[in-house]
Protein backbone atom coordinates (compact mmCIF):
# COMPACT_ATOMS: atom_id res chain seq x y z
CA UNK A 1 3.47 1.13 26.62
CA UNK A 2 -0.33 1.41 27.08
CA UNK A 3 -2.16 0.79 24.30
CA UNK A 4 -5.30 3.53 24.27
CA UNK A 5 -6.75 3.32 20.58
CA UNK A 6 -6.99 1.24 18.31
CA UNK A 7 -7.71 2.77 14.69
CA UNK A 8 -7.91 1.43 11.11
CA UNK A 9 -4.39 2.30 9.79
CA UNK A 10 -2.42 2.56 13.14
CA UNK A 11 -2.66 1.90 16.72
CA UNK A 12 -1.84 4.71 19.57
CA UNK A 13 -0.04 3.93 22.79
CA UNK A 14 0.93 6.26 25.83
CA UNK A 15 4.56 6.76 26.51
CA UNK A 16 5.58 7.31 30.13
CA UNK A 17 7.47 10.03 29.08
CA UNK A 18 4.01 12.17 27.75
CA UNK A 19 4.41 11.51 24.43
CA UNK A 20 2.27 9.36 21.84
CA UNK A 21 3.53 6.76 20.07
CA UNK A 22 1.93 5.91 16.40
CA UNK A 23 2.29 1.96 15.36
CA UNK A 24 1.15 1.96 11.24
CA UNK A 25 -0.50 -1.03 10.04
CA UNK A 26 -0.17 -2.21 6.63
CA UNK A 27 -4.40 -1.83 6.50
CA UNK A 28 -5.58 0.78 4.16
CA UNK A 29 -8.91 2.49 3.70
CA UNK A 30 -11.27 1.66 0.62
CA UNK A 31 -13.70 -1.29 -0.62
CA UNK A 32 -14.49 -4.14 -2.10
CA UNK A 33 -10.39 -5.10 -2.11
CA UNK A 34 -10.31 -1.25 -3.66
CA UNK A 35 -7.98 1.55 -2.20
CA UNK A 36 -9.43 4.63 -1.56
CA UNK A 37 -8.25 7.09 0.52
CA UNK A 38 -11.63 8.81 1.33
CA UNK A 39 -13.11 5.73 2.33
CA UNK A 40 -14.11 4.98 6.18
CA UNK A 41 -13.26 1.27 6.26
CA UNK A 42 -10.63 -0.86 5.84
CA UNK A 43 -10.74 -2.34 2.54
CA UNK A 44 -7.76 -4.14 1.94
CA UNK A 45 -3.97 -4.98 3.13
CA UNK A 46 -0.76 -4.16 1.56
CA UNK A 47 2.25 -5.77 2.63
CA UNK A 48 4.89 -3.06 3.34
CA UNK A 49 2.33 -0.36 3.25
CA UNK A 50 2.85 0.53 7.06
CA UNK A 51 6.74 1.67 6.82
CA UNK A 52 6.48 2.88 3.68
CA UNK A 53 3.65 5.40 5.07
CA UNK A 54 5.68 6.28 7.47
CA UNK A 55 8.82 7.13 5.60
CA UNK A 56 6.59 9.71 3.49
CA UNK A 57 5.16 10.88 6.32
CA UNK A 58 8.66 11.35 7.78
CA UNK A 59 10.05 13.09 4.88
CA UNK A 60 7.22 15.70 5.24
CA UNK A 61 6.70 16.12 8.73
CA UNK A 62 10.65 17.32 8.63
CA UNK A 63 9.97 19.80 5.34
CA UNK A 64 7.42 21.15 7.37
CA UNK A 65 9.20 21.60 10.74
CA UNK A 66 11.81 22.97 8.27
CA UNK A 67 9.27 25.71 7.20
CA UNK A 68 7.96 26.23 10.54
CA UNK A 69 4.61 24.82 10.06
CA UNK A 70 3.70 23.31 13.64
CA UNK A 71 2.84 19.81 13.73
CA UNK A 72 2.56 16.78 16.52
CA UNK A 73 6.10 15.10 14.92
CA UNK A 74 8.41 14.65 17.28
CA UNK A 75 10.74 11.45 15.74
CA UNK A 76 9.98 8.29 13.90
CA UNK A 77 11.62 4.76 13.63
CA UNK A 78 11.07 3.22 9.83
CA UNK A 79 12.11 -0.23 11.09
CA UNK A 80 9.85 -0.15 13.70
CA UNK A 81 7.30 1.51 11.85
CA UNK A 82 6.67 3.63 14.40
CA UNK A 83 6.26 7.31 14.88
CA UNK A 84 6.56 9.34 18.18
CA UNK A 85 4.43 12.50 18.70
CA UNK A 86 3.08 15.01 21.27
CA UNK A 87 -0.47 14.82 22.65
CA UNK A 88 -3.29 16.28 20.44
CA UNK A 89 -6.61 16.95 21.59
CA UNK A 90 -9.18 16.30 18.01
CA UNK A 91 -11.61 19.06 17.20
CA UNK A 92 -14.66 17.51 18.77
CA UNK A 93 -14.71 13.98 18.02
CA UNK A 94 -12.38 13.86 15.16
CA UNK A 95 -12.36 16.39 11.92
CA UNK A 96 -10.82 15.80 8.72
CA UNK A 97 -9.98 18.66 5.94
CA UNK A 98 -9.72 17.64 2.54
CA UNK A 99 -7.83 20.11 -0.34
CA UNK A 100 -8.90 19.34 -3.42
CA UNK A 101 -6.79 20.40 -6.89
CA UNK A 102 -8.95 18.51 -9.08
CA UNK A 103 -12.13 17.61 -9.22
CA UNK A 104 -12.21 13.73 -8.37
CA UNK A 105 -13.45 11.38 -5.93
CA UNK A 106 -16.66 12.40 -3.26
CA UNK A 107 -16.25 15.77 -4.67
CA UNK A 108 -17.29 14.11 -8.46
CA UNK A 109 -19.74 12.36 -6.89
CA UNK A 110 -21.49 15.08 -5.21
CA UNK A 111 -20.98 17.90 -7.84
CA UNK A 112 -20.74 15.75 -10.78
CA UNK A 113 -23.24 18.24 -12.83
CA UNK A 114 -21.29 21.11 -12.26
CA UNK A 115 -18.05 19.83 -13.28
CA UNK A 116 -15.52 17.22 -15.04
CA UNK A 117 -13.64 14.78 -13.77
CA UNK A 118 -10.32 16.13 -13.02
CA UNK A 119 -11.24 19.58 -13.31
CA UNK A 120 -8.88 22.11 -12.20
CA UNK A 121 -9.72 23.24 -8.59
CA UNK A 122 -8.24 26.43 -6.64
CA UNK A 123 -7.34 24.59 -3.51
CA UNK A 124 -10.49 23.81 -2.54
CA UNK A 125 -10.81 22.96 0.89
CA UNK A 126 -13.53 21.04 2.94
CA UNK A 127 -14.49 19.69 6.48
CA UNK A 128 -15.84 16.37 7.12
CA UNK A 129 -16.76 15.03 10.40
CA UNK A 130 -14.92 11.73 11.89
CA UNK A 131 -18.15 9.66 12.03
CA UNK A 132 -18.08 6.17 10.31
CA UNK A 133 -21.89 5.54 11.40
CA UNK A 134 -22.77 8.62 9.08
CA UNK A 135 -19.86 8.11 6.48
CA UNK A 136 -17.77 11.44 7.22
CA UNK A 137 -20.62 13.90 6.40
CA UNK A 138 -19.14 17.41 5.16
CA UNK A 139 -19.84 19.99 8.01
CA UNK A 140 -20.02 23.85 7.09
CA UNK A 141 -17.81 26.81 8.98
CA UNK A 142 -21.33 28.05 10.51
CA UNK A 143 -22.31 24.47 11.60
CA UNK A 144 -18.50 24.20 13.25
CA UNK A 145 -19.41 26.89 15.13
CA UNK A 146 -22.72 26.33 16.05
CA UNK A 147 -22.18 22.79 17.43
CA UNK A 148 -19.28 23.99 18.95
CA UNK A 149 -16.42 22.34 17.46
CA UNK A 150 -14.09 24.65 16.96
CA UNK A 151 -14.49 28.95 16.74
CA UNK A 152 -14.71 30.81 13.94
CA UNK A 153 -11.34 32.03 14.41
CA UNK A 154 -10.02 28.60 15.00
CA UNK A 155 -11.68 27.55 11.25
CA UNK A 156 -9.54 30.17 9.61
CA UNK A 157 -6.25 29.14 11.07
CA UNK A 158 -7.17 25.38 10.25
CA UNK A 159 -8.33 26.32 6.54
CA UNK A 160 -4.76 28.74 6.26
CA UNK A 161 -2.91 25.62 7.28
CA UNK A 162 -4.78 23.26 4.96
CA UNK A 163 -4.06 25.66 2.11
CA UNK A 164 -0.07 25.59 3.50
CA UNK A 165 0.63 22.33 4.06
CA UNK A 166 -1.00 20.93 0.76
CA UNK A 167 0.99 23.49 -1.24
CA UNK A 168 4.21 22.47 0.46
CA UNK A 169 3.13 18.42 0.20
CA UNK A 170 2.46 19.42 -3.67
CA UNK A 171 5.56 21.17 -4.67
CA UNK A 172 7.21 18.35 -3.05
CA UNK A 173 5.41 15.79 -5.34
CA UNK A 174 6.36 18.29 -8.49
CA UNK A 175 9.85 18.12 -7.86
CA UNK A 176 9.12 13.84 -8.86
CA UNK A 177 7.15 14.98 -11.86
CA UNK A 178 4.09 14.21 -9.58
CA UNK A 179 0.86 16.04 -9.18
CA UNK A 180 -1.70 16.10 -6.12
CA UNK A 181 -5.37 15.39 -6.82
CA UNK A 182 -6.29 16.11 -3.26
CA UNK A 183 -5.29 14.98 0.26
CA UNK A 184 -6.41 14.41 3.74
CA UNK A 185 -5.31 16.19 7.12
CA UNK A 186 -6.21 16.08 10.33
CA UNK A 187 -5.33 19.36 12.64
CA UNK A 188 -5.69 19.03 16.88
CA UNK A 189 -4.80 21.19 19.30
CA UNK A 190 -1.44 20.82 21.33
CA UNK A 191 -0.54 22.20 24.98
CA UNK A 192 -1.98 24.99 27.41
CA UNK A 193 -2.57 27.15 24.87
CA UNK A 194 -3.65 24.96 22.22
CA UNK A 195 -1.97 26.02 19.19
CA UNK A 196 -3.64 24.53 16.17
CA UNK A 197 -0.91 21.93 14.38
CA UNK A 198 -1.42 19.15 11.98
CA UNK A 199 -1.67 15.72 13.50
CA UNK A 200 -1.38 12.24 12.05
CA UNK A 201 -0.06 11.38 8.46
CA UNK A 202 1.22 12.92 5.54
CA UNK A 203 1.05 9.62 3.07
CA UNK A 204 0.16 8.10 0.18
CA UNK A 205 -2.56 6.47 2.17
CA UNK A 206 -4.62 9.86 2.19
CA UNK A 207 -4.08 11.27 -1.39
CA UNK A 208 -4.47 10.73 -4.86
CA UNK A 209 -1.82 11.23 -6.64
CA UNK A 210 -0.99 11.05 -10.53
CA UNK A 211 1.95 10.52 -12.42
CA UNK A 212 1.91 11.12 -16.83
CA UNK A 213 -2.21 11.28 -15.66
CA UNK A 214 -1.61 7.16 -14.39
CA UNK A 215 -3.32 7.32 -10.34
CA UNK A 216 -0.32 6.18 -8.26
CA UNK A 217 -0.96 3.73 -5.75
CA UNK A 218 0.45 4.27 -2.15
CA UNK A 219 3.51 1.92 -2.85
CA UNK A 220 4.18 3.15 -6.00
CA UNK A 221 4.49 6.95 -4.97
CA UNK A 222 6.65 5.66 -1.79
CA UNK A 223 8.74 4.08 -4.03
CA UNK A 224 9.09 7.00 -7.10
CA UNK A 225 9.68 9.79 -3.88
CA UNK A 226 12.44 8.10 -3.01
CA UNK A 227 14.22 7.43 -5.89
């Protein structure tokens, strides 16, 4: 295996065979010894974090493929913590879209004025840009197009399959008595005629999720899914 990328909650390495194949870490994003799934650094290490990421991740990636919502998954090894996938190409240097059910987290932050915290939110859903320099800035449909990241057609598919996925990730949760705050995709595009299809994770590692209004942390939620 060739390693080709090294990132902050997983390494990537080329198969022979055309395939990718995903290595998790037991980093996770945040600061200060914080989690935090919007965060762009690493901020602290759990022990076990990697394969229990992974497990979630499998247990959605397979509702999904069940529902015919395309994705990268191909197979995944929890021992191993290891996950194999087709080849994506990222939207530019790297998008990620955020659907938000309450209001919490950057979205507070920024629109603190207008709202509560935890304030009920229709599915909200919102581009940032992959750029740790500039701390993920949000990017608009127009300026998507205009910078040539992705069409305009290509924005509506993604924001459809945003809207999709998180509704199938939260009815999921539900059925543990959970509820989704928001989560984090990431969507690339896959073969000659590249069909948009979500890419990456599916974990507690980007979401924020609450149990009897308590935040779960990414163990904990692992651990409750599965019981």
């Amino acid at each position: 295996m060739k390693l080709i990328y090294t990132g902050k909650t997983k390494n990537v390495y080329d198969l022979e065979d055309g395939n990718y194949l995903l290595k998790f870490k037991d980093d996770v994003t945040g600061a200060n010894g914080v989690f935090d799934p919007g965060a762009n650094t690493v901020g602290l290490t759990i022990d076990g974090v990697g394969k229990a990421g992974l497990r979630l991740t499998k247990l959605f990636f397979e509702v999904l493929k069940e529902k015919g919502i395309p994705t990268h998954y191909v197979d995944a090894n929890i021992d191993e913590a290891t996950m194999i996938v087709k080849p994506a190409a990222v939207f530019g240097k790297g998008i990620e879209v955020i659907c938000r059910y309450r209001a919490v987290g950057s979205f507070l932050r920024r629109y603190g004025s207008y709202c509560e915290e935890g304030q009920p939110l229709d599915a909200f859903v919102e581009v940032t840009l992959k750029d740790d320099a500039r701390e993920d800035p949000p990017i608009t449909k127009d300026a998507l197009v205009m910078l040539g990241i992705l069409s305009a057609d290509e924005y509506e598919v993604l924001k459809d399959l945003t809207k999709k996925v998180g509704n199938i990730v939260r009815e999921e949760l539900a059925k543990k008595g959970i509820e989704l705050y928001d989560i984090k995709f990431e969507f690339g595009r896959v073969g000659e005629d590249k069909q948009i299809v979500l890419i990456d994770e599916i974990s507690g590692g980007n979401m924020r999720a609450y149990k009897d209004g308590k935040y779960l942390e990414p163990l904990v939620l692992e651990k409750l899914m599965f019981e």
